[in-house]
C-alpha atoms as a PDB file:
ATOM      1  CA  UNK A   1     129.202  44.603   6.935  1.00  0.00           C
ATOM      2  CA  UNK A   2     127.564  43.775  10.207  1.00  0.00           C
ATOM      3  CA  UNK A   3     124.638  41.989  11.174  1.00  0.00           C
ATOM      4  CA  UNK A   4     122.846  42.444  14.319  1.00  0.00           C
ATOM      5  CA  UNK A   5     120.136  39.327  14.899  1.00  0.00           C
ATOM      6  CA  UNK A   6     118.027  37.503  17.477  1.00  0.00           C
ATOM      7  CA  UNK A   7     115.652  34.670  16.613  1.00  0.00           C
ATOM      8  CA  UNK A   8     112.764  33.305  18.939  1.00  0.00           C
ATOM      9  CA  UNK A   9     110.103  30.551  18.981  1.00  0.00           C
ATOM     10  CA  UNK A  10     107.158  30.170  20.814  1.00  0.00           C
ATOM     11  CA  UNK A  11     104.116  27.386  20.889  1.00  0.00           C
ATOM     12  CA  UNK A  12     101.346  29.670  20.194  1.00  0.00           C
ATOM     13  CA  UNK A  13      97.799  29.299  22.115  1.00  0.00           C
ATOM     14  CA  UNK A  14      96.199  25.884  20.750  1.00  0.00           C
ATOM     15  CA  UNK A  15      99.004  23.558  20.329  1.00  0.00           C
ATOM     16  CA  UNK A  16     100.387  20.748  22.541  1.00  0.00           C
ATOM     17  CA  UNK A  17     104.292  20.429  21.021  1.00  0.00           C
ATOM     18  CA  UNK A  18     106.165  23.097  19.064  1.00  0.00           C
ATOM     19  CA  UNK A  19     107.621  21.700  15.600  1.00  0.00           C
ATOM     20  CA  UNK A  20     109.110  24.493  14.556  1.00  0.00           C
ATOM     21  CA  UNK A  21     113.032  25.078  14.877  1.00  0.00           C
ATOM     22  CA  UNK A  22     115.960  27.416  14.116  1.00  0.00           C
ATOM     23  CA  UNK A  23     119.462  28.021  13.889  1.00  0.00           C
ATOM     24  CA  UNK A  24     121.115  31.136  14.440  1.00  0.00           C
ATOM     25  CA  UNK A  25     124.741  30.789  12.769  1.00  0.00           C
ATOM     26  CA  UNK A  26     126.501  34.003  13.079  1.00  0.00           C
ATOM     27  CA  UNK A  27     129.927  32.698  12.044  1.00  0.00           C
ATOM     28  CA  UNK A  28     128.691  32.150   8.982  1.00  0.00           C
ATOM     29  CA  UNK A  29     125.890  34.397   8.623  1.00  0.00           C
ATOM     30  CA  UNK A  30     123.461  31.522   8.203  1.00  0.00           C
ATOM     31  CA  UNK A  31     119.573  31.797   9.857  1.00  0.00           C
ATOM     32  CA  UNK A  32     117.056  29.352   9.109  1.00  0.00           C
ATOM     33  CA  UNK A  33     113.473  27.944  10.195  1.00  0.00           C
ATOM     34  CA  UNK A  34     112.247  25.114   9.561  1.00  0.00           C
ATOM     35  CA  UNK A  35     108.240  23.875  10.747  1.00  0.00           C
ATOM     36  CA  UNK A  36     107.718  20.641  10.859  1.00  0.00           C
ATOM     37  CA  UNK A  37     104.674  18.472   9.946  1.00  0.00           C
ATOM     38  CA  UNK A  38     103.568  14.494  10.583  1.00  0.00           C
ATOM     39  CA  UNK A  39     101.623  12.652  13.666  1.00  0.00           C
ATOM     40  CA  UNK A  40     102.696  11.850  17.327  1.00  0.00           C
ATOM     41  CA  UNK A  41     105.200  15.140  16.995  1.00  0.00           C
ATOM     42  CA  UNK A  42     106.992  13.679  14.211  1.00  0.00           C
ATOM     43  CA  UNK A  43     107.306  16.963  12.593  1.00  0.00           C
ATOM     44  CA  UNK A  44     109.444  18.131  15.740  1.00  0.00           C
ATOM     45  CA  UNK A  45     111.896  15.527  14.761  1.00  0.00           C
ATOM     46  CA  UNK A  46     111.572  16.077  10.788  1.00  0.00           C
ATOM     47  CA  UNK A  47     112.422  20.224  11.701  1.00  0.00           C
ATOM     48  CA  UNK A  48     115.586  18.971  14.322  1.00  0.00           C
ATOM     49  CA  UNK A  49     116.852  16.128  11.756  1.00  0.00           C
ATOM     50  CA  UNK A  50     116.785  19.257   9.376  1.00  0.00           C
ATOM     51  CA  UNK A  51     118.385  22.367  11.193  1.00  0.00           C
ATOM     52  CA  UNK A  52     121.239  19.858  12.927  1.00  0.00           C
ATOM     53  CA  UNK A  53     122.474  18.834   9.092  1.00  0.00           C
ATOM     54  CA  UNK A  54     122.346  22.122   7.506  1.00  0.00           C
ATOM     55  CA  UNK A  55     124.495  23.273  10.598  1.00  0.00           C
ATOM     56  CA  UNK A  56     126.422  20.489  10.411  1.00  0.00           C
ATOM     57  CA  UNK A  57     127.178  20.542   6.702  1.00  0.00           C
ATOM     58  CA  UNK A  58     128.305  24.299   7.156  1.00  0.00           C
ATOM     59  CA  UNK A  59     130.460  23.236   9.790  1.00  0.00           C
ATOM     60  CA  UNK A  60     132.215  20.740   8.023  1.00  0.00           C
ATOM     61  CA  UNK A  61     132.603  22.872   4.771  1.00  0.00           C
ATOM     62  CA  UNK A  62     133.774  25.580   6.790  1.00  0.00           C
ATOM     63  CA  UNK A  63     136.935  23.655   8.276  1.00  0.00           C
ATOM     64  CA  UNK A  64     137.425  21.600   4.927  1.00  0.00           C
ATOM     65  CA  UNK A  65     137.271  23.648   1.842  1.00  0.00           C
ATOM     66  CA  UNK A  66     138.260  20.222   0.349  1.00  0.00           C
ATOM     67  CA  UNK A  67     135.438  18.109   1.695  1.00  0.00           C
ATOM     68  CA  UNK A  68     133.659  16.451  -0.786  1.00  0.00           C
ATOM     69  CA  UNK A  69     129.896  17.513  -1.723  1.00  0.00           C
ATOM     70  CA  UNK A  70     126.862  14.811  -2.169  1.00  0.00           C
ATOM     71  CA  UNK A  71     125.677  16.292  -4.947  1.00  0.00           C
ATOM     72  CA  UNK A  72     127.113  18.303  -7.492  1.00  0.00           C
ATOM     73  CA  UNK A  73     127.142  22.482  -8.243  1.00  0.00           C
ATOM     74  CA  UNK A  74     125.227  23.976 -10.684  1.00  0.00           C
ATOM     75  CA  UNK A  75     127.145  25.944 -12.987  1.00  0.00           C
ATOM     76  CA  UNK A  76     124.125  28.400 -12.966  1.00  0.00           C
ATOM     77  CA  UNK A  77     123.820  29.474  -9.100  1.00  0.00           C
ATOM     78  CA  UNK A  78     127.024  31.051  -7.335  1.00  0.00           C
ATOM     79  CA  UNK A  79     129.178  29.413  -4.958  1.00  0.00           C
ATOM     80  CA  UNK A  80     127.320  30.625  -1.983  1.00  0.00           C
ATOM     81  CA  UNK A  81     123.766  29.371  -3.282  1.00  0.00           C
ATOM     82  CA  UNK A  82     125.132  25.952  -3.834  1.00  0.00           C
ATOM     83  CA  UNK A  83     126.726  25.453  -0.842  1.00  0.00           C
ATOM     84  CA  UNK A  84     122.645  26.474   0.584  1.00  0.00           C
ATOM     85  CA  UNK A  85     121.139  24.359  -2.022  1.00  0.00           C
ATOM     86  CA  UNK A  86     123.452  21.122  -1.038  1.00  0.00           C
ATOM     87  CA  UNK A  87     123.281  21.751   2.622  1.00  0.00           C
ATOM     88  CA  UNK A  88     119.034  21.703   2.348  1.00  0.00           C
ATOM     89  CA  UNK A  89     118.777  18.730   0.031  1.00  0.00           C
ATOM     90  CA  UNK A  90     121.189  16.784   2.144  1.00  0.00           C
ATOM     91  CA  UNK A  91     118.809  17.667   4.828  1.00  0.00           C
ATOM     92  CA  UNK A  92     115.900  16.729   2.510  1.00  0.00           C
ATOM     93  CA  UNK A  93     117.591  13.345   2.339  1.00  0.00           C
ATOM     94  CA  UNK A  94     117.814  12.492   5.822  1.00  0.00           C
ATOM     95  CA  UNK A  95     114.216  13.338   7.119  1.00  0.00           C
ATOM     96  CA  UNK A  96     113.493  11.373   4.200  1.00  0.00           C
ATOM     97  CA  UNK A  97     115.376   8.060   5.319  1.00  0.00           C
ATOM     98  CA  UNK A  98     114.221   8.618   9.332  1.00  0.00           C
ATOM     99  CA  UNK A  99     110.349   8.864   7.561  1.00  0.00           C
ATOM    100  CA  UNK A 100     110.999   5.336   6.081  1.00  0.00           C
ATOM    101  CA  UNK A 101     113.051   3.613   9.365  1.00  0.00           C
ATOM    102  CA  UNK A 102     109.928   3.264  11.277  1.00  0.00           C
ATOM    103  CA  UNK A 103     105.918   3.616  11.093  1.00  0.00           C
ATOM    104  CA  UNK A 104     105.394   6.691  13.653  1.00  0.00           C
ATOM    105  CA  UNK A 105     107.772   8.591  11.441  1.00  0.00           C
ATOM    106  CA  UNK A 106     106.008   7.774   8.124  1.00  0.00           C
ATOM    107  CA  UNK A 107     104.696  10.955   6.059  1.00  0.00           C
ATOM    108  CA  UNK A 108     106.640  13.404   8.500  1.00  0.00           C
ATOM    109  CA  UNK A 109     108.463  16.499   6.465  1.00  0.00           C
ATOM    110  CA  UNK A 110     109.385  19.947   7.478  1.00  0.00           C
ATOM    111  CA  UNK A 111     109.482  23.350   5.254  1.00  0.00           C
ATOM    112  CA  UNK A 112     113.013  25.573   5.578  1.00  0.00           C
ATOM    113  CA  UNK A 113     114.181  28.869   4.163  1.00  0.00           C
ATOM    114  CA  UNK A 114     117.255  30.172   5.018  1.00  0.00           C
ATOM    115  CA  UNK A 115     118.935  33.378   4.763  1.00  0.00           C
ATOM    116  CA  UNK A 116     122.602  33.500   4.235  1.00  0.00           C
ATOM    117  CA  UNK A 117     124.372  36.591   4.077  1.00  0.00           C
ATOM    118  CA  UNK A 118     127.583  37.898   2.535  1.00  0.00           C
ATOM    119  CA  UNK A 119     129.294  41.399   1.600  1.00  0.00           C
ATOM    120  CA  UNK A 120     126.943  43.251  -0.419  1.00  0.00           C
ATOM    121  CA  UNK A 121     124.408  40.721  -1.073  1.00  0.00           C
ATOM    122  CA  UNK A 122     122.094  38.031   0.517  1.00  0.00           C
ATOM    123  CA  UNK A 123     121.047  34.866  -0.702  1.00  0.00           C
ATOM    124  CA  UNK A 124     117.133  33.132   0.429  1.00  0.00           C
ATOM    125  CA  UNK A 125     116.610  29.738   0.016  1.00  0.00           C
ATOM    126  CA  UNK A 126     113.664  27.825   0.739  1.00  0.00           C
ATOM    127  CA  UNK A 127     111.016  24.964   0.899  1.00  0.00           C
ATOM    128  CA  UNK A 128     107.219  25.407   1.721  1.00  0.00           C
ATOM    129  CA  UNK A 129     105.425  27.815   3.081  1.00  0.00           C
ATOM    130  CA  UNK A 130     107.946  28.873   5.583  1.00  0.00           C
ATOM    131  CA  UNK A 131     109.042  33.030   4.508  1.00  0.00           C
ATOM    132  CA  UNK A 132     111.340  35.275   4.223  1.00  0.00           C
ATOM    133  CA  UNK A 133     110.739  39.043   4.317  1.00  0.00           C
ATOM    134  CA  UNK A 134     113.044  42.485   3.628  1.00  0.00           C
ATOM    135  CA  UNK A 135     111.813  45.727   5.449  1.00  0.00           C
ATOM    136  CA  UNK A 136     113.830  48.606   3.755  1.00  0.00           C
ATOM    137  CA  UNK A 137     112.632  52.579   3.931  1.00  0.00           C
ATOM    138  CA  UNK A 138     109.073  51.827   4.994  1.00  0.00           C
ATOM    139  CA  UNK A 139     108.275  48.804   2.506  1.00  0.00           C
ATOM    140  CA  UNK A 140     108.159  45.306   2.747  1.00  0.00           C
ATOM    141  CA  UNK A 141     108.855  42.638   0.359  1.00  0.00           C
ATOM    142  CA  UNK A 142     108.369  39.148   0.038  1.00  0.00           C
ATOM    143  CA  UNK A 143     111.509  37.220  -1.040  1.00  0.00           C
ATOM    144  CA  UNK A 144     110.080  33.894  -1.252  1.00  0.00           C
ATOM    145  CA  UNK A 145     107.026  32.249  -2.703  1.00  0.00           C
ATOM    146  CA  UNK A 146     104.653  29.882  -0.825  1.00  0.00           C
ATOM    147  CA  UNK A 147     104.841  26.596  -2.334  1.00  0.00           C
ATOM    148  CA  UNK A 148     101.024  25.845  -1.380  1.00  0.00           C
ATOM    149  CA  UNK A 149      97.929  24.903  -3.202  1.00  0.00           C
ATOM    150  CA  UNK A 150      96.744  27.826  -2.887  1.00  0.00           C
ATOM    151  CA  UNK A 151      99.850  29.462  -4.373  1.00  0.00           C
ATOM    152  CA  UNK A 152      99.054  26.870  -7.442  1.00  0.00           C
ATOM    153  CA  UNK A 153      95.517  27.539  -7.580  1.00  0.00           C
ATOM    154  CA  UNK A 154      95.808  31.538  -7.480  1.00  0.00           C
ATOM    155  CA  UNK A 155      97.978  31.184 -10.889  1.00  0.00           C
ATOM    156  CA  UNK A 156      95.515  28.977 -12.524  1.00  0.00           C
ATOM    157  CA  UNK A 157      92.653  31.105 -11.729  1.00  0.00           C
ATOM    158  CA  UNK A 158      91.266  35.159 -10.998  1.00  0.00           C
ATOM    159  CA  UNK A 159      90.922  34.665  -7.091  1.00  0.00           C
ATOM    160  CA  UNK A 160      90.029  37.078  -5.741  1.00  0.00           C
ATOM    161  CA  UNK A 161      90.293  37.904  -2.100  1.00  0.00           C
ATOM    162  CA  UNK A 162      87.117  36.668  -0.852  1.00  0.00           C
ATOM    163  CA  UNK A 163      87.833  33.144  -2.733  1.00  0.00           C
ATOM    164  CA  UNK A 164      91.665  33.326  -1.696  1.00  0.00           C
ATOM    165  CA  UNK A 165      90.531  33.952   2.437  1.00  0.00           C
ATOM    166  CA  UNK A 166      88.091  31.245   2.093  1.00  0.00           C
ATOM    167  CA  UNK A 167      89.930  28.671   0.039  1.00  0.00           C
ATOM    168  CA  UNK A 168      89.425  25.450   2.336  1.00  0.00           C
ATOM    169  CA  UNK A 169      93.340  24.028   1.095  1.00  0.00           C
ATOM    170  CA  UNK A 170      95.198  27.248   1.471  1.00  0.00           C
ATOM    171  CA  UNK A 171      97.503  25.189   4.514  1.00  0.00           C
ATOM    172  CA  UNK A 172      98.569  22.142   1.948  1.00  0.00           C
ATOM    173  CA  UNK A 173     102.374  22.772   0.800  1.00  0.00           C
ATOM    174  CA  UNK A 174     103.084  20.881  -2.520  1.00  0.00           C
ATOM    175  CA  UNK A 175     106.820  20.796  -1.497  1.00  0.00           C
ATOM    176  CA  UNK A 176     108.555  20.107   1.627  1.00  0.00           C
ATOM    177  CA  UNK A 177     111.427  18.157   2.802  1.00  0.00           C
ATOM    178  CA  UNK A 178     111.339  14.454   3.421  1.00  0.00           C
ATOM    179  CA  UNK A 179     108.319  14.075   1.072  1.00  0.00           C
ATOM    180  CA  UNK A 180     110.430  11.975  -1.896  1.00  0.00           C
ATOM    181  CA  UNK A 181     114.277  11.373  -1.646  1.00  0.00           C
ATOM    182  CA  UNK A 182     115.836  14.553  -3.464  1.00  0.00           C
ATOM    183  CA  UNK A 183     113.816  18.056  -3.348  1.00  0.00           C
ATOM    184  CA  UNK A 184     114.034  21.396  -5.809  1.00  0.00           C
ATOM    185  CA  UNK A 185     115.322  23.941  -3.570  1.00  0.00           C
ATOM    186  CA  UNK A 186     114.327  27.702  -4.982  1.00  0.00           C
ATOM    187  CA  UNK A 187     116.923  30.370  -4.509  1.00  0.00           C
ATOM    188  CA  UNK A 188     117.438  34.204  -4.981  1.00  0.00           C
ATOM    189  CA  UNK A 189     120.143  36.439  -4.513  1.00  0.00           C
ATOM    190  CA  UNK A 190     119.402  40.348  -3.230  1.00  0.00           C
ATOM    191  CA  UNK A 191     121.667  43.289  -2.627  1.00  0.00           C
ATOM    192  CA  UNK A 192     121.575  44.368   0.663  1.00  0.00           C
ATOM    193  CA  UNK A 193     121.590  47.614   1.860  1.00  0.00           C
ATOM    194  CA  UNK A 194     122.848  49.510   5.611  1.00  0.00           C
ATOM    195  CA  UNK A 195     119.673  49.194   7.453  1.00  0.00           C
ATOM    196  CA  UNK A 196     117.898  46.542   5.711  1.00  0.00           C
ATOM    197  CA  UNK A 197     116.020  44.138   8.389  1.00  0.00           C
ATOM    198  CA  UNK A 198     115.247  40.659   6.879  1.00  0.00           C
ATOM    199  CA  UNK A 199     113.502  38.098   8.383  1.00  0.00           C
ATOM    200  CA  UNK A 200     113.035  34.916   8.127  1.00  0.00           C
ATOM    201  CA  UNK A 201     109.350  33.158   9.925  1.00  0.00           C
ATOM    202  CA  UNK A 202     107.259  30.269  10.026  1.00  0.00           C
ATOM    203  CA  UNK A 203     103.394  30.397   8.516  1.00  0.00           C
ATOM    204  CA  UNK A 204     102.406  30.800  12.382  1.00  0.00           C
ATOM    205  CA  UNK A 205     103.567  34.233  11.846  1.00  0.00           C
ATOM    206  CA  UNK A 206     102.224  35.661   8.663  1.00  0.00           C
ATOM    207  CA  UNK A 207      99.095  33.252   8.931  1.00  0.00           C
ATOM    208  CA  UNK A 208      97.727  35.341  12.164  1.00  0.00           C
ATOM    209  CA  UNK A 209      99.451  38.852  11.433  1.00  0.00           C
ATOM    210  CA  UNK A 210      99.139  41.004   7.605  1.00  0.00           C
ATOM    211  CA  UNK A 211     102.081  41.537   6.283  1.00  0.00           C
ATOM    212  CA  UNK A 212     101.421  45.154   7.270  1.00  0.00           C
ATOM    213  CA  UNK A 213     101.538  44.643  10.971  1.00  0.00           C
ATOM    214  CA  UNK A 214     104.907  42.540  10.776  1.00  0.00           C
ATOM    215  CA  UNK A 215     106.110  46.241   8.882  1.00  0.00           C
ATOM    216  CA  UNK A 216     105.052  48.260  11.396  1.00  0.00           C
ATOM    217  CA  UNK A 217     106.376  46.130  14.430  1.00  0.00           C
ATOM    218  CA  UNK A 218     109.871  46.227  12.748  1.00  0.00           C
ATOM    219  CA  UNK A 219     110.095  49.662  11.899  1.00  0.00           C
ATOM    220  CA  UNK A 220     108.407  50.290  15.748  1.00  0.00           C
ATOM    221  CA  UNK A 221     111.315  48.293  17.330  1.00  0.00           C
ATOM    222  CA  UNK A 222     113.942  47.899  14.585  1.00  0.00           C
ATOM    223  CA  UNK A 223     117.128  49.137  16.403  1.00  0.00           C
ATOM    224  CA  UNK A 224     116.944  46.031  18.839  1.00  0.00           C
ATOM    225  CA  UNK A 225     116.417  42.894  16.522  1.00  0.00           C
ATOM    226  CA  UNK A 226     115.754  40.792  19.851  1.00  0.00           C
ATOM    227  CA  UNK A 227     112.427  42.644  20.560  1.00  0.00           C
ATOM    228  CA  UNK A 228     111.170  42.806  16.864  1.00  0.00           C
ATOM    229  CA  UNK A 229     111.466  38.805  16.841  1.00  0.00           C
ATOM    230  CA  UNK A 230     109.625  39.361  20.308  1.00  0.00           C
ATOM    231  CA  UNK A 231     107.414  41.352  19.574  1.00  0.00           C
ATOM    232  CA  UNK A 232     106.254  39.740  16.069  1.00  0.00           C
ATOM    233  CA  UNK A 233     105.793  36.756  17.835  1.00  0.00           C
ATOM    234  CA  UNK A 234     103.827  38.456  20.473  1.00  0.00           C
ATOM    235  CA  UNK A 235     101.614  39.588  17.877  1.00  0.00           C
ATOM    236  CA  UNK A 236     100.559  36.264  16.374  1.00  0.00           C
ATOM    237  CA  UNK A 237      99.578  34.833  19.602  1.00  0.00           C
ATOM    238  CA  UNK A 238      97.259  37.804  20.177  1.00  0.00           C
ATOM    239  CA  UNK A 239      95.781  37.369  16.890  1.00  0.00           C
ATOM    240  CA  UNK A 240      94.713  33.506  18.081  1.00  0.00           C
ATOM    241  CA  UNK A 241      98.367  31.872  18.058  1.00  0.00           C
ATOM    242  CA  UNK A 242      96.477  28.833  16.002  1.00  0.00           C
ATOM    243  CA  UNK A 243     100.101  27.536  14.911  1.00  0.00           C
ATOM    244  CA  UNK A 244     103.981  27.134  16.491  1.00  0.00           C
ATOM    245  CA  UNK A 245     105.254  30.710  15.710  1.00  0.00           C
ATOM    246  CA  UNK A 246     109.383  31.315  14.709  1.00  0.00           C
ATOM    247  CA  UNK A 247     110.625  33.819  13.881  1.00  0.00           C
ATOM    248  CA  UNK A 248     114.716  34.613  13.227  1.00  0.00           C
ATOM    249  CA  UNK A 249     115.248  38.483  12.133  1.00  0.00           C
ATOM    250  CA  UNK A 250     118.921  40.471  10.927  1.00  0.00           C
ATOM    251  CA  UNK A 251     119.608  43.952  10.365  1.00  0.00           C
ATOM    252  CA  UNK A 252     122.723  44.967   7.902  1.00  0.00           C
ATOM    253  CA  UNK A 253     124.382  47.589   9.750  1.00  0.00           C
ATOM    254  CA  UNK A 254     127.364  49.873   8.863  1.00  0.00           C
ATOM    255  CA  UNK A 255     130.854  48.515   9.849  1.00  0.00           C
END
């Protein structure tokens, strides 16, 4: 298996700082955004503090087999999910302390999902609102699911799409790292197949573009990953660019 990829951040139109980040880890086919949240652009440090320990915990791992974990496997998720899971609650853990060292940092977090690939399969994991799509023969699919109020509120109740468009919480995520000192990670594994193109985007993306738009763009430009990530991003920032935009995309291709 190989894995073409690009990944690109921008922004957008009407903000001052951009608290989004992302790490592109090829060596161990690891990508992962993060967007961060919190006053005086805490939630540029929350997103750093969390894409510099997920790299760094992969880093480690991957020279010592041996190291020791800080917190233990679930029987229940393979090897490869629970070296994810670890590597984002560790993360949680440490926005979480820098939130309580001093008063500007206090209430920052940051969402993640990452996207960690291995022969034959794929495994998403992620926190908030931040997504992760697959664009295979002409569909899209979702992998993750927003963990928003709105999210909450659609499965309590009939919404329908007048009610969902003008809900006046639908940007409140019930889950995010550095909110409390240990966080549930959600994780899914997914066969891949030659061609597949997954990516992996902050809410600046699918908040300004339909989900429809991000298919055609990828299908349009899908043989150079780099411009799809351009391009998508290009996109949102037409449609108003309201939020930081990031945007980290991979296509399985044969050997």
């Amino acid at each position: 298996m190989k894995l073409s990829y690009a990944g690109n951040t921008d922004v957008g139109r009407k903000r001052a700082h951009n608290e989004d980040n992302f790490i592109l880890m090829p060596d161990e086919s690891l990508f992962v955004v993060c967007d961060g949240m919190g006053g005086h652009a805490s939630g540029e440090v929350a997103s750093q503090i969390a894409v510099d320990t997920i790299r760094e915990f992969y880093t480690d791992t991957g020279k010592d087999k041996d190291k020791t974990w800080p917190y233990k496997e679930s029987h229940k998720q393979s090897y490869e999910a629970n070296r994810l899971i670890t590597s984002i609650r560790l993360g949680n853990n440490r926005v979480h302390e820098q939130s309580n060292s001093a008063p500007q940092y206090k209430g920052m977090g940051t969402t993640c999902v990452a996207m960690l690939f291995r022969k034959g399969f794929m495994v998403v994991a992620h926190v908030g609102d931040s997504r992760a799509y697959r664009v295979r023969e002409g569909e899209i699919v979702l992998l993750t699911e927003d963990h928003s109020l709105l999210n909450d509120y659609k499965k309590m109740t009939n919404m329908t799409p007048e009610e969902e468009e003008n809900f006046q919480y639908k940007n409140i995520i019930v889950r995010a790292l550095g909110m409390k000192d240990d966080v549930v990670v959600d994780t899914n594994e997914f066969e891949l197949k030659e061609g597949d193109v997954y990516i992996a985007c902050s809410d600046g993306l699918n908040g300004e573009i339909p989900d429809k738009d991000i298919l055609s763009i990828t299908e349009e430009f899908r043989g150079d990953t780099e411009a799809v990530a351009t391009q998508l991003i290009d996109a949102a920032n037409q449609h108003g660019g309201k939020d930081n935009v990031t945007v980290a995309v991979v296509r399985v291709d044969p050997d």
